[in-house]
C-alpha atoms as a PDB file:
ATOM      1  CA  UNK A   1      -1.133  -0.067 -23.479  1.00  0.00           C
ATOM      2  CA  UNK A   2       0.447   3.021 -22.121  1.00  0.00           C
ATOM      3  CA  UNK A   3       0.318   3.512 -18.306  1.00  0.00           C
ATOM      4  CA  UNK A   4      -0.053   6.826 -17.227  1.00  0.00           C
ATOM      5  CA  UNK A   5       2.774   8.418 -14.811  1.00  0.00           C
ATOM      6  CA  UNK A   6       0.292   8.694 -12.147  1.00  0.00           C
ATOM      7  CA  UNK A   7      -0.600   4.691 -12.410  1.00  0.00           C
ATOM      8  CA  UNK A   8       3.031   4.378 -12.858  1.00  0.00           C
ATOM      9  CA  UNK A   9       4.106   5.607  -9.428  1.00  0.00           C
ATOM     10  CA  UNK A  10       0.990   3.721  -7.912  1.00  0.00           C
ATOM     11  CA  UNK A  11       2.156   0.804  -8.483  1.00  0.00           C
ATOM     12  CA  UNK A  12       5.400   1.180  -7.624  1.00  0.00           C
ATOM     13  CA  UNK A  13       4.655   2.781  -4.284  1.00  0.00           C
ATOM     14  CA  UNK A  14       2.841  -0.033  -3.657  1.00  0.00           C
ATOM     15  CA  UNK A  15       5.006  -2.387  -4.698  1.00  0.00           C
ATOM     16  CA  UNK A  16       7.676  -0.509  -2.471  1.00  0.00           C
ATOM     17  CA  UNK A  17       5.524  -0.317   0.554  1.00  0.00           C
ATOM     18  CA  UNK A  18       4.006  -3.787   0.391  1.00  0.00           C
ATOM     19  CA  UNK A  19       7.844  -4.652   0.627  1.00  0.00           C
ATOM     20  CA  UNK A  20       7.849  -2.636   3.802  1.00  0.00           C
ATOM     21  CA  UNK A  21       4.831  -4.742   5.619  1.00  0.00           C
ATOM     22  CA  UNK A  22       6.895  -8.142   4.435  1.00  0.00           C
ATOM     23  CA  UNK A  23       9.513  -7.425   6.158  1.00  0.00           C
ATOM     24  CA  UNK A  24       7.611  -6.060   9.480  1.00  0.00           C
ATOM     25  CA  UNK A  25       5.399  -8.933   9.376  1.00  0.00           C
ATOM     26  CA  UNK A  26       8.024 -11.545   8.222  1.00  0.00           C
ATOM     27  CA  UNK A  27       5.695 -12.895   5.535  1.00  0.00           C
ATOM     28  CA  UNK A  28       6.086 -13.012   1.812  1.00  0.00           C
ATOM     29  CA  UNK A  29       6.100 -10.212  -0.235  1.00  0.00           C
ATOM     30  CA  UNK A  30       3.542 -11.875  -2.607  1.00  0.00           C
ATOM     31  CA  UNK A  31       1.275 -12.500   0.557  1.00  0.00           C
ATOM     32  CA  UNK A  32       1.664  -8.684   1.605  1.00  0.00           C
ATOM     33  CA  UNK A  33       0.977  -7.504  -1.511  1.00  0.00           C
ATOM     34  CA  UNK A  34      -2.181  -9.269  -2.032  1.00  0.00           C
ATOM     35  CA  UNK A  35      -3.415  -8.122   1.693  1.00  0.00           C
ATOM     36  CA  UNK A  36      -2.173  -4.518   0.909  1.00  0.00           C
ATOM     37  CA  UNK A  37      -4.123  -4.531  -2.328  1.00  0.00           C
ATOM     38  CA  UNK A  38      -7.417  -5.622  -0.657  1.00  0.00           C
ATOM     39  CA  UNK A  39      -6.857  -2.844   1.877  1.00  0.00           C
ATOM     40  CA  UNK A  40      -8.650   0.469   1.779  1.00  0.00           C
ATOM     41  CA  UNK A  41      -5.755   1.672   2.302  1.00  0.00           C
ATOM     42  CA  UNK A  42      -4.662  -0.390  -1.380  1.00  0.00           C
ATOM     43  CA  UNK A  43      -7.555   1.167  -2.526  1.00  0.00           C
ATOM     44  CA  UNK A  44      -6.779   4.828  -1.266  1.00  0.00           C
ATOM     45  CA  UNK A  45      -3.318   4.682  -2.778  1.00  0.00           C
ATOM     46  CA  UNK A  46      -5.071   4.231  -6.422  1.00  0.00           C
ATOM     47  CA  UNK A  47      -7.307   6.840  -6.152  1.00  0.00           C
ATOM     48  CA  UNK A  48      -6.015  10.032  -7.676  1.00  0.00           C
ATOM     49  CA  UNK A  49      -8.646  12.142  -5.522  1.00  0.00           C
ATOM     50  CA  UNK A  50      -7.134  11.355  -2.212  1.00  0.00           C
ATOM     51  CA  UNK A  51      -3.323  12.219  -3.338  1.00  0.00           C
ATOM     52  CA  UNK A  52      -1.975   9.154  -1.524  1.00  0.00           C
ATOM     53  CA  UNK A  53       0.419   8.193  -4.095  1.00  0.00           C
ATOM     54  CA  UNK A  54       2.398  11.478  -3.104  1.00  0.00           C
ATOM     55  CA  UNK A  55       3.725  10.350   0.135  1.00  0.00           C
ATOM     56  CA  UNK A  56       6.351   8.159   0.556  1.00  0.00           C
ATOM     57  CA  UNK A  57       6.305   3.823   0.931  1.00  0.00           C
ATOM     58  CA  UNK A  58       6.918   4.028   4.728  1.00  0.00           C
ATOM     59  CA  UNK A  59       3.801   6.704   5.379  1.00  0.00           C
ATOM     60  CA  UNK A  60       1.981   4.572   2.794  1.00  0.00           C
ATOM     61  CA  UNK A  61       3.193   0.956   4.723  1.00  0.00           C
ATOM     62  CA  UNK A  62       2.155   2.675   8.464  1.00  0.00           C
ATOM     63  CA  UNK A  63      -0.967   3.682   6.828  1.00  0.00           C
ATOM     64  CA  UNK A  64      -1.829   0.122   6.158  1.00  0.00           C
ATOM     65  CA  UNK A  65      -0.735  -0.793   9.990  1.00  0.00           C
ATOM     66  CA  UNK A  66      -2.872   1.694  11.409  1.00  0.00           C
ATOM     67  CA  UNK A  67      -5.929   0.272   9.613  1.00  0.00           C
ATOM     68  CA  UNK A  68      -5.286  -3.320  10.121  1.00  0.00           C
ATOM     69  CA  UNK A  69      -4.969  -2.596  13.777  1.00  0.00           C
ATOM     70  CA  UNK A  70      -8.217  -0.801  13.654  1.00  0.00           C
ATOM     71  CA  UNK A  71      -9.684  -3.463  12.462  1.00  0.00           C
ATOM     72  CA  UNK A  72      -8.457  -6.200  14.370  1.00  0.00           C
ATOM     73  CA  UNK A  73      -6.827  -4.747  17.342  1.00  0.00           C
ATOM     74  CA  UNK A  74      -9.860  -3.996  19.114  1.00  0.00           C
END
């Protein structure tokens, strides 16, 4: 199965920015990766319509901060 260069660069931004939280969160990258994935931010990244995947792993990683705190700062 052929990925597309669009789900290509998906997954690799998220790869790269669920390194990002890992290492801001001192947790595994496994363990950041599966929260980052159940994120809407996770699910924004995939969708081609909202044009995350053309910023960068840090924008993408503070992204995910802002809506975790969101949700559980208050």
């Amino acid at each position: 199965m052929e990925v597309s260069k669009y789900e290509y660069t998906m997954q690799l931004l998220a790869a790269m920015a669920s390194q990002n939280i890992a290492k801001r969160q001192k947790i595994s990258r496994e363990k950041a990766f599966f929260r980052f994935m159940r994120s809407k931010t996770g699910q924004m990244l995939f969708d081609e319509g909202t044009d995350m995947w053309m910023n960068g792993p840090d924008y993408i990683a503070d992204e995910y901060r802002r809506e975790v705190k969101g949700k559980w700062g208050k």
